[in-house]
C-alpha atoms as a PDB file:
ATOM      1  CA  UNK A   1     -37.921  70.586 -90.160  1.00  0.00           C
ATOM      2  CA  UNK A   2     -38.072  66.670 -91.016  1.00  0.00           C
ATOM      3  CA  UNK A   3     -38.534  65.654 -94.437  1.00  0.00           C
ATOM      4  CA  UNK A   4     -39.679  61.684 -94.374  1.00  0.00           C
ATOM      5  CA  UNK A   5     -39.623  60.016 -97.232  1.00  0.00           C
ATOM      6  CA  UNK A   6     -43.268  57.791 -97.411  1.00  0.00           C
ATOM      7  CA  UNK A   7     -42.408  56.069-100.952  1.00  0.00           C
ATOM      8  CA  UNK A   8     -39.562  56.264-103.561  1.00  0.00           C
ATOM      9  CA  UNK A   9     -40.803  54.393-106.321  1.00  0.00           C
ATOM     10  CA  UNK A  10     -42.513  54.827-109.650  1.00  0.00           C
ATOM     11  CA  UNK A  11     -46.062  54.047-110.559  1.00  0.00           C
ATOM     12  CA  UNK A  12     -45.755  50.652-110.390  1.00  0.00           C
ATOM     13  CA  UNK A  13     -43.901  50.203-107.181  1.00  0.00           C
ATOM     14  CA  UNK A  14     -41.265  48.156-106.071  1.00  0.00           C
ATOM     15  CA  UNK A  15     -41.903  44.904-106.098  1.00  0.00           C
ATOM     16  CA  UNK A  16     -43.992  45.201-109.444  1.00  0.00           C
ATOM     17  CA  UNK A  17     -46.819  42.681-109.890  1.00  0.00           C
ATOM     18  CA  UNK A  18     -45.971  39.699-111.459  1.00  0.00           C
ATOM     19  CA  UNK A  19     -41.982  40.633-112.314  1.00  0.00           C
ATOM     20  CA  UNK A  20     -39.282  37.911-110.739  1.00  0.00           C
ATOM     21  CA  UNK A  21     -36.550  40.408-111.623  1.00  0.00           C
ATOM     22  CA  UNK A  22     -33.439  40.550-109.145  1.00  0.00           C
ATOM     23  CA  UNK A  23     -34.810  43.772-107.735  1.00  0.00           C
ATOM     24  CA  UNK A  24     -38.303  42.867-107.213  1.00  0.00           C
ATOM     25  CA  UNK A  25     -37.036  39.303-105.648  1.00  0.00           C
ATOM     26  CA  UNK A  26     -34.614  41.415-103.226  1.00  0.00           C
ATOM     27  CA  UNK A  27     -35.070  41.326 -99.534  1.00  0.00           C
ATOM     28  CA  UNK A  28     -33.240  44.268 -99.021  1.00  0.00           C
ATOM     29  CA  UNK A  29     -35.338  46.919 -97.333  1.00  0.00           C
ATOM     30  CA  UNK A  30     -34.145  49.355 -99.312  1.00  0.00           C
ATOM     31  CA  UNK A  31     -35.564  47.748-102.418  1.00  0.00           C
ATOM     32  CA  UNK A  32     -39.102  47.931-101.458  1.00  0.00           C
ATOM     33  CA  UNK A  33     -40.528  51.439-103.196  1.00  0.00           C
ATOM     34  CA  UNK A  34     -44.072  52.400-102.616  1.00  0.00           C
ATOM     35  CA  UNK A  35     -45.430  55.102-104.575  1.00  0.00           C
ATOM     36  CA  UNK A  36     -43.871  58.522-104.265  1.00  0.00           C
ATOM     37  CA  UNK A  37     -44.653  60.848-101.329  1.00  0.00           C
ATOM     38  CA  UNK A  38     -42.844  63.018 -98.667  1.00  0.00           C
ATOM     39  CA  UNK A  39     -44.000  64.162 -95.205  1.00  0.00           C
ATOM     40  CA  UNK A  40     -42.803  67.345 -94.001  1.00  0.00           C
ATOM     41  CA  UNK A  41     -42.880  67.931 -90.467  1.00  0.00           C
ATOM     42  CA  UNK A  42     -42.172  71.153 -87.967  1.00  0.00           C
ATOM     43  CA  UNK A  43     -42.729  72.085 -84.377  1.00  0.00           C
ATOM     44  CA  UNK A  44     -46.059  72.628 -85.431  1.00  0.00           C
ATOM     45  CA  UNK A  45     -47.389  71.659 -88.673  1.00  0.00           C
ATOM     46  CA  UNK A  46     -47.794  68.376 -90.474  1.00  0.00           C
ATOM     47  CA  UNK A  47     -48.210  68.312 -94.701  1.00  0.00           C
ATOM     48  CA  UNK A  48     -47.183  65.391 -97.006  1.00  0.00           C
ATOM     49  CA  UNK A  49     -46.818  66.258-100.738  1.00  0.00           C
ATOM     50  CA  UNK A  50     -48.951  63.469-102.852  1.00  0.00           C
ATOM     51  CA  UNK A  51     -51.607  60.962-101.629  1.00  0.00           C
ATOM     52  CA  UNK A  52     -50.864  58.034-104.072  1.00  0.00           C
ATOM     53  CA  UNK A  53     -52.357  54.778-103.693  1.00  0.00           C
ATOM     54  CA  UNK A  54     -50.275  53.805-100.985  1.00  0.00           C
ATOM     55  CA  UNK A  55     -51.189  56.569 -98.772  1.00  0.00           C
ATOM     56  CA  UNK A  56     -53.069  54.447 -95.929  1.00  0.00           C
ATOM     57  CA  UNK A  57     -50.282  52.219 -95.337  1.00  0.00           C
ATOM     58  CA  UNK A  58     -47.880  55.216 -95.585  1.00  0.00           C
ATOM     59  CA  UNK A  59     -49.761  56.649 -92.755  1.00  0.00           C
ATOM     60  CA  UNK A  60     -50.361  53.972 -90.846  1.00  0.00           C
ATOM     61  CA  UNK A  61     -46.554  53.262 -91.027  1.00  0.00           C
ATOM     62  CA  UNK A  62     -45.273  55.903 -89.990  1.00  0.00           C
ATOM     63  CA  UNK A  63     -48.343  56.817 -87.153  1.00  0.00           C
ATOM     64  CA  UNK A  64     -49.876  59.821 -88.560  1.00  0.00           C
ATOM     65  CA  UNK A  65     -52.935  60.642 -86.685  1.00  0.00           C
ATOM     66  CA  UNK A  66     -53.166  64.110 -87.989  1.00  0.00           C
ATOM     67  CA  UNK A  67     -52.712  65.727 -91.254  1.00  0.00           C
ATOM     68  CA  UNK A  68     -52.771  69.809 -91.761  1.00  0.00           C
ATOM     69  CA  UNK A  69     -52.628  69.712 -95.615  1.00  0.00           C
ATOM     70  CA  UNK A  70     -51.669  67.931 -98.394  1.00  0.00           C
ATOM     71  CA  UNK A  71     -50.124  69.797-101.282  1.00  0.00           C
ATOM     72  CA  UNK A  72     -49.825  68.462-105.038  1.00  0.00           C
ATOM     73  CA  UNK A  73     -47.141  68.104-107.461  1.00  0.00           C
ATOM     74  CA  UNK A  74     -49.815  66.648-110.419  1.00  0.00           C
ATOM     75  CA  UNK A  75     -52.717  64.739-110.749  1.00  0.00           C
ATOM     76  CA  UNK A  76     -50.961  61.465-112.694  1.00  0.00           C
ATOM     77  CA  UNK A  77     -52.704  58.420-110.175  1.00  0.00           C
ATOM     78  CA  UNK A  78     -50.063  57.392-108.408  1.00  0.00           C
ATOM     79  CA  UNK A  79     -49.669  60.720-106.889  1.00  0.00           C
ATOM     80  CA  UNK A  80     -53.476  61.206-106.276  1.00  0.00           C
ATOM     81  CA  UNK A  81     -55.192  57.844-105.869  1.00  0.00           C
ATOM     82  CA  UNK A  82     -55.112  57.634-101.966  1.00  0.00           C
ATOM     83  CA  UNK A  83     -57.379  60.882-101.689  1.00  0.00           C
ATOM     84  CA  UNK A  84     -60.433  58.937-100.299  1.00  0.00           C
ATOM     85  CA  UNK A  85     -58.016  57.399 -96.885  1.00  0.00           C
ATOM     86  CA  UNK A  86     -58.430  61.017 -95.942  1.00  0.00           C
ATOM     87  CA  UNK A  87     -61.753  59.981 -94.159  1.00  0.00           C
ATOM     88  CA  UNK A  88     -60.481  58.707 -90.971  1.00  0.00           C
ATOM     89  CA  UNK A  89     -58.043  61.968 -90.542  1.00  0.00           C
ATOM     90  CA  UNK A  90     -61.371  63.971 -90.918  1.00  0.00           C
ATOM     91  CA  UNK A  91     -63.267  61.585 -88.343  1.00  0.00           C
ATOM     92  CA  UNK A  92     -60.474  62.494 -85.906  1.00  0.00           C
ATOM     93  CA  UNK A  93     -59.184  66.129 -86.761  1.00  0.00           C
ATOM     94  CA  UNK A  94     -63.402  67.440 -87.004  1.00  0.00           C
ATOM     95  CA  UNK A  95     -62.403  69.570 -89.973  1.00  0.00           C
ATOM     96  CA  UNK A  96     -62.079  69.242 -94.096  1.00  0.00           C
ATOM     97  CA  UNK A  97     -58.397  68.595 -95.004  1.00  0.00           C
ATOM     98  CA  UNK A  98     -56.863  71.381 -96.956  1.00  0.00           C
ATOM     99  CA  UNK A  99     -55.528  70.343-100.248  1.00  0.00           C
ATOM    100  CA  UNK A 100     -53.285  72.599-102.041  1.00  0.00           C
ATOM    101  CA  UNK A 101     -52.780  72.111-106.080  1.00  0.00           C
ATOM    102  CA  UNK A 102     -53.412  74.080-109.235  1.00  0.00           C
ATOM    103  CA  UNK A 103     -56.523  74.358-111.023  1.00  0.00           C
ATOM    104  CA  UNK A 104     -55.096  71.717-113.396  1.00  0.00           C
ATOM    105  CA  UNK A 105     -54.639  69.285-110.454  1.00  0.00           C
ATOM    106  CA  UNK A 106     -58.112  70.065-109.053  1.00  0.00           C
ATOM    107  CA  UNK A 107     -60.068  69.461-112.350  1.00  0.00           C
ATOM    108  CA  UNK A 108     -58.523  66.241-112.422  1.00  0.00           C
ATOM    109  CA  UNK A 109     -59.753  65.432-108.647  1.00  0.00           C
ATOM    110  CA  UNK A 110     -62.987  66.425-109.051  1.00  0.00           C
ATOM    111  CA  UNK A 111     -63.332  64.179-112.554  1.00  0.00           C
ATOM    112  CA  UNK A 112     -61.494  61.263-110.747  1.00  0.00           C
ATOM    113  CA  UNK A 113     -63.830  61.565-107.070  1.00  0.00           C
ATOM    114  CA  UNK A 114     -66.909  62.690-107.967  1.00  0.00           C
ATOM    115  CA  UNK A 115     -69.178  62.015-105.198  1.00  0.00           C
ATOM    116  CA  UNK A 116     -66.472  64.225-102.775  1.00  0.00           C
ATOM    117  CA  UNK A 117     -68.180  66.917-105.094  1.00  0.00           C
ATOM    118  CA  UNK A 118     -71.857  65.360-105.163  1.00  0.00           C
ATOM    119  CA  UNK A 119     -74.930  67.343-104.321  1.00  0.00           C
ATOM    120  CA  UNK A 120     -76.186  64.448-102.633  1.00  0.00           C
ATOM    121  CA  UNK A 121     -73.834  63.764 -99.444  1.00  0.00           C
ATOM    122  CA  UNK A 122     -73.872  61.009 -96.732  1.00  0.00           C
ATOM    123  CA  UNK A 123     -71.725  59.954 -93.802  1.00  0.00           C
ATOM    124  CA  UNK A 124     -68.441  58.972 -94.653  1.00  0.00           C
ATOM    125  CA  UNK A 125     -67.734  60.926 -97.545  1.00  0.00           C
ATOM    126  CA  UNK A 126     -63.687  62.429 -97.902  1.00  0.00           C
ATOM    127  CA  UNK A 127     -64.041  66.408 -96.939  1.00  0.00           C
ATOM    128  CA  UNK A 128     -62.093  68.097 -98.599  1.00  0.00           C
ATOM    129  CA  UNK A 129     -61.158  72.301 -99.314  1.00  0.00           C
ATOM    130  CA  UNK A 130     -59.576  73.293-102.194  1.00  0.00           C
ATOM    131  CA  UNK A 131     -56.198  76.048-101.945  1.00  0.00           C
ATOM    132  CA  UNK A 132     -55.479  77.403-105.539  1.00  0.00           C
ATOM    133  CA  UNK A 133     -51.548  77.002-106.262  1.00  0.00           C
ATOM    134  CA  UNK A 134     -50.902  80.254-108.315  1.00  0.00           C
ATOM    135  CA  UNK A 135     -47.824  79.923-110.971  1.00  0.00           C
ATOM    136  CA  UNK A 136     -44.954  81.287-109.235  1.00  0.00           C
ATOM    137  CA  UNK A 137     -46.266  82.722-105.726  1.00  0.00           C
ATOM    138  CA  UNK A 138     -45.146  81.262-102.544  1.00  0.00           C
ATOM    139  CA  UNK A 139     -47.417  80.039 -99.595  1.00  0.00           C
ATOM    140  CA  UNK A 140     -47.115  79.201 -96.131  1.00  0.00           C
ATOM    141  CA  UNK A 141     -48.850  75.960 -94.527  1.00  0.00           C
ATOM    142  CA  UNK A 142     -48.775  76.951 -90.346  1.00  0.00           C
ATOM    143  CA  UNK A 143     -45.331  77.753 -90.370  1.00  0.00           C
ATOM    144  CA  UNK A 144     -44.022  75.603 -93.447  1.00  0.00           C
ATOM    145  CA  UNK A 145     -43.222  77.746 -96.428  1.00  0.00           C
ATOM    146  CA  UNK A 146     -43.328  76.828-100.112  1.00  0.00           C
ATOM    147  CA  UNK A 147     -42.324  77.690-102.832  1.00  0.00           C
ATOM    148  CA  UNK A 148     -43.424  76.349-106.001  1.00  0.00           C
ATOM    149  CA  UNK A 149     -40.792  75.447-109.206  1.00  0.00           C
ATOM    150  CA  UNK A 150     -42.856  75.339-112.748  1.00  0.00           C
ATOM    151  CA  UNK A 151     -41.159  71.983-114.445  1.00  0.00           C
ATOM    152  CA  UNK A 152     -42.312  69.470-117.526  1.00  0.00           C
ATOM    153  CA  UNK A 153     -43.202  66.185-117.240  1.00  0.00           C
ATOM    154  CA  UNK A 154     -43.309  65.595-121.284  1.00  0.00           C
ATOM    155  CA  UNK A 155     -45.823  68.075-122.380  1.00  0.00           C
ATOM    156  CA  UNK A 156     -47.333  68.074-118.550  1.00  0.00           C
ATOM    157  CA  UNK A 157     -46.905  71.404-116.664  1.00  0.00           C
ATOM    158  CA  UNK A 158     -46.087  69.376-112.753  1.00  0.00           C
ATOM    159  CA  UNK A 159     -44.658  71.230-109.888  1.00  0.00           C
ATOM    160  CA  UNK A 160     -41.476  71.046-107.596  1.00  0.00           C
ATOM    161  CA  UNK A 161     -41.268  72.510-104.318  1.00  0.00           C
ATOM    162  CA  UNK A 162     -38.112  74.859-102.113  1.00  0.00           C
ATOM    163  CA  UNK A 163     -39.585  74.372 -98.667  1.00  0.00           C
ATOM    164  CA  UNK A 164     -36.797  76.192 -96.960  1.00  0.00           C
ATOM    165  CA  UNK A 165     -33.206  74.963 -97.829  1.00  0.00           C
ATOM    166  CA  UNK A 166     -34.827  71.940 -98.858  1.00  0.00           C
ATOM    167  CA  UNK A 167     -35.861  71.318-102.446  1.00  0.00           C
ATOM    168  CA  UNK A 168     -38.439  68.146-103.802  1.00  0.00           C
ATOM    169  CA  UNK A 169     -38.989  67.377-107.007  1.00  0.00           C
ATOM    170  CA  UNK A 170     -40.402  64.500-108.831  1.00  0.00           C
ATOM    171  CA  UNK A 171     -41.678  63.669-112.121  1.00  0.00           C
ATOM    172  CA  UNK A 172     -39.835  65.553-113.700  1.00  0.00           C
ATOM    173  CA  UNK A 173     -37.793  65.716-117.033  1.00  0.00           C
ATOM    174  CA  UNK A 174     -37.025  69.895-118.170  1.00  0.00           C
ATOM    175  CA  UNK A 175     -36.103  72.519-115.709  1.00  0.00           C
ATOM    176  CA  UNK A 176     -35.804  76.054-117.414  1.00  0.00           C
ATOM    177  CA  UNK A 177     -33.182  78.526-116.492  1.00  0.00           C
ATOM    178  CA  UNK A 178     -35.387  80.804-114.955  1.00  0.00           C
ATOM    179  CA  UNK A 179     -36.923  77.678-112.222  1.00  0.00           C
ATOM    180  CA  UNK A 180     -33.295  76.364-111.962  1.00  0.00           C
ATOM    181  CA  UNK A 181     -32.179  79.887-110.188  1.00  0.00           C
ATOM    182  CA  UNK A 182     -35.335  78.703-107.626  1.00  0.00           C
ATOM    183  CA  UNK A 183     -32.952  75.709-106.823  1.00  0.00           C
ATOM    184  CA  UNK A 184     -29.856  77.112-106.248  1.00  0.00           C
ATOM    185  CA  UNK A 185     -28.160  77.157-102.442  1.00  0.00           C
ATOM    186  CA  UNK A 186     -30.477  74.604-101.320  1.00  0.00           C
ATOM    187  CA  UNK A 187     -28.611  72.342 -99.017  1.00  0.00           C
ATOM    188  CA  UNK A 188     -30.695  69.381-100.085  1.00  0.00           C
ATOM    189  CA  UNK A 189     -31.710  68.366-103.240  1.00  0.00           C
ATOM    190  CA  UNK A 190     -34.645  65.795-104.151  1.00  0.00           C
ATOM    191  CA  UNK A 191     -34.567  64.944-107.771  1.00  0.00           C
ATOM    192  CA  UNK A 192     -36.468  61.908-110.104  1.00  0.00           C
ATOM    193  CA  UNK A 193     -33.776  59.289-111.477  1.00  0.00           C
ATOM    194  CA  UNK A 194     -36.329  56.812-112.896  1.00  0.00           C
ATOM    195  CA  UNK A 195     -33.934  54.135-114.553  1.00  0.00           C
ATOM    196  CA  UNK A 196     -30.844  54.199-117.100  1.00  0.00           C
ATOM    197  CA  UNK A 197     -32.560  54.207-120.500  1.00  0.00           C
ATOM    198  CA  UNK A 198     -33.748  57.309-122.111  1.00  0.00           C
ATOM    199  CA  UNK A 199     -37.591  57.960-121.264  1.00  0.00           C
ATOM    200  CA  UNK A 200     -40.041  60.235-122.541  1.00  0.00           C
ATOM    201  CA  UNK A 201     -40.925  62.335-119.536  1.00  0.00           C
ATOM    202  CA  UNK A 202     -38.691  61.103-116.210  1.00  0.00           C
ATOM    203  CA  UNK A 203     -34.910  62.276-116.115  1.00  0.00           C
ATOM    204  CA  UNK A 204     -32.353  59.240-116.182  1.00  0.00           C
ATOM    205  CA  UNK A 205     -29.686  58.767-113.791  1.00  0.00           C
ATOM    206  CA  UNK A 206     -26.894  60.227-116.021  1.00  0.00           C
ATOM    207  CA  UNK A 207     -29.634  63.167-116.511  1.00  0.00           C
ATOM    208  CA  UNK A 208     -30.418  63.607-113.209  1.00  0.00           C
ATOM    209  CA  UNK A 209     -26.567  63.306-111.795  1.00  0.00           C
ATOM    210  CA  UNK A 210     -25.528  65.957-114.172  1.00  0.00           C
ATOM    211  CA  UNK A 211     -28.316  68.094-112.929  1.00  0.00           C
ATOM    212  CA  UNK A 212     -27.418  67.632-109.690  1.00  0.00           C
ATOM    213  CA  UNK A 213     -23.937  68.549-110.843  1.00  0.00           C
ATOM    214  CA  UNK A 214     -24.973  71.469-112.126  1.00  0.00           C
ATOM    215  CA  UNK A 215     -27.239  72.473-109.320  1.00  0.00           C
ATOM    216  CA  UNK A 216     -24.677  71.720-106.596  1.00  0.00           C
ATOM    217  CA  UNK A 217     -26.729  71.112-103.226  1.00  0.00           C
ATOM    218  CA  UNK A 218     -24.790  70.367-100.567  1.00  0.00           C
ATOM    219  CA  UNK A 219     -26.474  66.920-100.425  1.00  0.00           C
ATOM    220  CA  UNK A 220     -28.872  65.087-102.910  1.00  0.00           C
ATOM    221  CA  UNK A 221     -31.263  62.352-103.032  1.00  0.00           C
ATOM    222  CA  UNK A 222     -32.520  60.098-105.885  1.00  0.00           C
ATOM    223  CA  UNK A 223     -36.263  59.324-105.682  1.00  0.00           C
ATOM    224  CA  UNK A 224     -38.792  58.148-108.561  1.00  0.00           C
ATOM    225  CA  UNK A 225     -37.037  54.773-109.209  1.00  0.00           C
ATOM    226  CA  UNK A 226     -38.050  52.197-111.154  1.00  0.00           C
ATOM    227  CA  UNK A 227     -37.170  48.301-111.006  1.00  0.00           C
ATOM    228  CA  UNK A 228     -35.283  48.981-114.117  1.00  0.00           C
ATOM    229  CA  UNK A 229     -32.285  50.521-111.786  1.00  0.00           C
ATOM    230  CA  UNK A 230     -30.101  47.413-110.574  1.00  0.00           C
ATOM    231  CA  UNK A 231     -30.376  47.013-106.766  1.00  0.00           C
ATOM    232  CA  UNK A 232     -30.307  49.704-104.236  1.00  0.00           C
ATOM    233  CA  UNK A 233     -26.628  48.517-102.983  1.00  0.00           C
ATOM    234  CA  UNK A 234     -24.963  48.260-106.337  1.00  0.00           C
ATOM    235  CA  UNK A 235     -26.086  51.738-107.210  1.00  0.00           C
ATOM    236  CA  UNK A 236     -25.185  53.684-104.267  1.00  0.00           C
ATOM    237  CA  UNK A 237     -21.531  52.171-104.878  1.00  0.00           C
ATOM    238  CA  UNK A 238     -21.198  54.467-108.520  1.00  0.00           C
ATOM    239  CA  UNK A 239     -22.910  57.505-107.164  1.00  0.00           C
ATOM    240  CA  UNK A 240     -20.362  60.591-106.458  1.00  0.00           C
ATOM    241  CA  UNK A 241     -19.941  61.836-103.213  1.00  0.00           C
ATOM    242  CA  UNK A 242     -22.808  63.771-101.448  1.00  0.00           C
ATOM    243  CA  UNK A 243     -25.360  61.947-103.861  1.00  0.00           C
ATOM    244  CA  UNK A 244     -27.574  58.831-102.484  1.00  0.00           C
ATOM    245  CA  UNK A 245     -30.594  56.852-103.449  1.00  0.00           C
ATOM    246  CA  UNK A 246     -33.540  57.517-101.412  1.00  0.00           C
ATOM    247  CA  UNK A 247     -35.339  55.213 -99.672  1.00  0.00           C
ATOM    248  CA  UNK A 248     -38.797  54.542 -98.246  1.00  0.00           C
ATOM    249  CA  UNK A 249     -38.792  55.779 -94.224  1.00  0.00           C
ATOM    250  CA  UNK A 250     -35.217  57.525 -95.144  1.00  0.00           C
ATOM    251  CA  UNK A 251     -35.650  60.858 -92.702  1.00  0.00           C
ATOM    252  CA  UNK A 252     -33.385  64.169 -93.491  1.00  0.00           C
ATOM    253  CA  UNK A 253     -33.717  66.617 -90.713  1.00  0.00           C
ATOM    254  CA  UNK A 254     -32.973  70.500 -91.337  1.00  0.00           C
END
């Protein structure tokens, strides 16, 4: 499978509107973070995880022309604001794109697009069908399997995902024993590292290392980040070995 990365940052992005700060003003590559999302990719099958509001450039960048599924971690807006760019990959695939996400998630979808739901349809209109994520059991997307990890985002219930030896999440700032046992043996590890200072819901670097520590992948990647992180360079230079930053268009291949 390849796991593309289509955007690293935090809510805001990277450059933020309006901040001058040494990592917005970089020109380093690496240092421009849209919105979080990840395209996974097999011989077969094509599902990204999050439409945020940089979904149509995502796809355009990277040349998507077709789409089997989109599966939620939450419905916070950066990971679900893109939704409605779904209407060209319906023009072209002649079908409604599954979308895969808890009842939680698909509450908050149907409150934030309402016409998708509207008696009264017209041309043009995102089509959508709904897949129920249920707690703890696994599911299959053609022949991509996940399964889901329960985490907290503060008080939010959001979701991680194993999808094979591979292991996403974002968002994130408790992991119980029981979800952590989900994690263990994967061979890559995806894990939020939003900035240094202490936050209410996101882990911090030093949190998110010594998870990572504790988890022991074989390899692990940083996503999430915020502008409040120095620049992508300076931090790669402290991170232990077998631990990197991840990047928008980074590709891991398993």
């Amino acid at each position: 499978m390849i796991f593309t990365f289509l955007g690293t940052g935090t809510s805001g992005g990277i450059p933020v509107v309006g901040c001058h700060c040494e990592v917005c003003c970089s020109t380093d590559r690496h240092d421009k973070r849209l919105r979080t999302s990840l395209m996974i990719r097999s011989d077969t099958t094509c599902v990204i995880i999050d439409s945020g509001p940089d979904f149509r450039y995502q796809m355009l960048r990277e040349k998507v022309d077709h789409v089997d599924a989109i599966v939620y971690t939450h419905e916070h807006r950066d990971h679900i604001a893109g939704l409605d760019d779904i209407r060209s990959l319906n023009w072209i695939q002649k079908t409604p794109i599954p979308l895969y996400a808890t009842v939680q998630v698909q509450t908050a979808i149907k409150t934030s697009f309402p016409y998708i739901f509207s008696k009264t349809t017209y041309p043009g209109l995102p089509k959508i069908q709904f897949y129920t994520i249920k707690n703890n059991e696994s599911f299959t997307i053609g022949d991509i399997p996940f399964q889901p990890i329960q985490l907290m985002h503060h008080k939010l219930p959001v979701l991680g995902f194993r999808i094979g030896d591979f292991t996403y999440i974002t968002d994130a700032n408790y992991i119980s024993a029981e979800e952590k046992e989900k994690i263990k043996n994967s061979r890559v590890l995806v894990l939020n590292a939003l900035r240094r200072k202490p936050h209410l819901s996101h882990f911090t670097l030093e949190e998110a290392l010594e998870m990572i520590e504790e988890l022991n992948p074989d390899l692990a990647y940083l996503t999430h980040l915020s502008h409040q992180l120095e620049v992508h360079k300076e931090v790669e230079k402290e991170l232990p070995s077998g631990v990197h930053l991840a990047f928008d268009g980074l590709i891991v291949t398993i």
